[in-house]
Protein backbone atom coordinates (compact mmCIF):
# COMPACT_ATOMS: atom_id res chain seq x y z
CA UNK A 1 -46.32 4.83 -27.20
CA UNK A 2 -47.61 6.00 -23.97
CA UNK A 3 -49.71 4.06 -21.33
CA UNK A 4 -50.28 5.79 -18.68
CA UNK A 5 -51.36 2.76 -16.32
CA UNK A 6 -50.49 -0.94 -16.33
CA UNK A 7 -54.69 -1.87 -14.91
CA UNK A 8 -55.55 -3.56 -18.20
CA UNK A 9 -52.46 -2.31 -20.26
CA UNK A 10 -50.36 -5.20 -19.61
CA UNK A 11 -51.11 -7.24 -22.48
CA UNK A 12 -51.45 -4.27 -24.75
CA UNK A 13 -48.01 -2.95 -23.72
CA UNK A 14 -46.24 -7.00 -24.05
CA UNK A 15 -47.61 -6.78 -27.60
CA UNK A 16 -45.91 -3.43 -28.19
CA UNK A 17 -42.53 -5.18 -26.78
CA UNK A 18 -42.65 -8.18 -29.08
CA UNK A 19 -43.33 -5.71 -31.90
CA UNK A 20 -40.03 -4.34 -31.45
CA UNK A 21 -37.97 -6.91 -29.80
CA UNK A 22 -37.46 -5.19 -26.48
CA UNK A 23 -36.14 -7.72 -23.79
CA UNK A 24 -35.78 -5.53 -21.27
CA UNK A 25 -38.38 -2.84 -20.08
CA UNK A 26 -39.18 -0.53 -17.30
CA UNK A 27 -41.99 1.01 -16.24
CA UNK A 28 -43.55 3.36 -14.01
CA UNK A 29 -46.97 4.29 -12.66
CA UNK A 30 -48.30 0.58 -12.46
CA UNK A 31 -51.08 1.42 -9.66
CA UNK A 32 -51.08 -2.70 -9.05
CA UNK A 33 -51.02 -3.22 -5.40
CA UNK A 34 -48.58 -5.90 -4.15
CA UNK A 35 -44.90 -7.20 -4.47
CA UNK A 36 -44.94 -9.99 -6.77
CA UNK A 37 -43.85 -11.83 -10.06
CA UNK A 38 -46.15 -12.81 -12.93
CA UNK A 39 -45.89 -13.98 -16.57
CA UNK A 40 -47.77 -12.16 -19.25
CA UNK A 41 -47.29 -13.38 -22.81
CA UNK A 42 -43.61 -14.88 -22.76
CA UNK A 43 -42.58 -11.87 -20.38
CA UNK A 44 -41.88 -11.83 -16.36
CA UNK A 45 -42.72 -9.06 -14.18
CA UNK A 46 -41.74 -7.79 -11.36
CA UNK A 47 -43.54 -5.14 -10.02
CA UNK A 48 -44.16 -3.08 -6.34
CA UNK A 49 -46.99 -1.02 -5.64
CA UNK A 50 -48.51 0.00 -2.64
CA UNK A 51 -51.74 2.14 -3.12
CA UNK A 52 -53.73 1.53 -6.21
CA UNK A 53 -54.24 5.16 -6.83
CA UNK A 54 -50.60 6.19 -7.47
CA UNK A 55 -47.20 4.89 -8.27
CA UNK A 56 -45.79 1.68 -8.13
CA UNK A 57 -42.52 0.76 -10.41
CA UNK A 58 -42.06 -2.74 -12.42
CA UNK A 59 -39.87 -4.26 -14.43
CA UNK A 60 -40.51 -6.40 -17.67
CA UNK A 61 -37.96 -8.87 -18.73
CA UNK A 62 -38.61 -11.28 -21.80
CA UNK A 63 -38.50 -15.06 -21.87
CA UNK A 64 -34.74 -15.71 -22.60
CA UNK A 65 -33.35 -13.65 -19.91
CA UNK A 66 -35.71 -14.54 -17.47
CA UNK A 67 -34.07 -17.21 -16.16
CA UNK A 68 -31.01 -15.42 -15.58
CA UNK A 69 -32.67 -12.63 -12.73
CA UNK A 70 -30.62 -13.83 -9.89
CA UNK A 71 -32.26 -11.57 -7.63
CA UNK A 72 -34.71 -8.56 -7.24
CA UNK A 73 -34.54 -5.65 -4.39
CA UNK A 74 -37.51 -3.38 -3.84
CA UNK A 75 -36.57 -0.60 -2.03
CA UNK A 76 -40.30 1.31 -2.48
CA UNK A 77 -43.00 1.32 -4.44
CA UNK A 78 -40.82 3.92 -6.33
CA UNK A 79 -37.51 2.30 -6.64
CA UNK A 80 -36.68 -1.72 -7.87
CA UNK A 81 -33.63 -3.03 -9.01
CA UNK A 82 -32.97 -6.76 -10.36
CA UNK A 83 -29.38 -8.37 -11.20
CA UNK A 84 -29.11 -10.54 -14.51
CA UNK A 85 -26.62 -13.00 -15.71
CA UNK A 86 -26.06 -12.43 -19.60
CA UNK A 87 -23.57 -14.58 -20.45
CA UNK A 88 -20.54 -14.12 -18.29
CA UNK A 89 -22.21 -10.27 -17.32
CA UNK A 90 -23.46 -9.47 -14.58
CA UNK A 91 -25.96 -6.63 -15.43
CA UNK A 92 -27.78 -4.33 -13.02
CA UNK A 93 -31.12 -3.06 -13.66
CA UNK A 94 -32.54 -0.01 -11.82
CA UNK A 95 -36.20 1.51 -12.00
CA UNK A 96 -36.83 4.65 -10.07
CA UNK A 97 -40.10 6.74 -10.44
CA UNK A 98 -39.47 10.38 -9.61
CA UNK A 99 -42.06 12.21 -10.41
């Protein structure tokens, strides 16, 4: 499935991610201005964007390892990492939008 912006995919794209029991996604393109956090539908993301009219990166991360982000680096509005506990791991996660 492609989406090619998250302005009024988000909920349509969390469905898609239940669907097929994806914990973890990334995704690029978001055009939503801002650095913040935000629930939708039993996910959390995190998401960067600085104009509305082109890129922005975010990462989706579903309800039970949510809790274990134990912290989240922007570097741009092209390039977001967050750390995750999973168990005794400690896993990495890296978005970068290169068009």
């Amino acid at each position: 499935m492609e989406i090619s912006t998250l302005t009024s995919k988000s909920i349509e794209l969390v469905k898609v991610l239940h669907r097929h029991r994806v914990n973890i996604a990334l995704v690029q393109e978001t055009k939503w201005v801002g650095a913040k956090a935000c629930e939708i539908d039993g996910y959390k993301l995190w998401y960067l964007g600085r104009m509305r009219s082109r890129n922005g990166v975010g990462i989706l991360v579903g309800k039970k390892l949510a809790d274990g982000v134990v912290e989240v680096k922007c570097k741009s509005d092209r390039i977001m990492s967050i750390k995750l506990v999973v168990g005794v791991e400690i896993l990495n996660v890296v978005c970068v939008y290169a068009p």
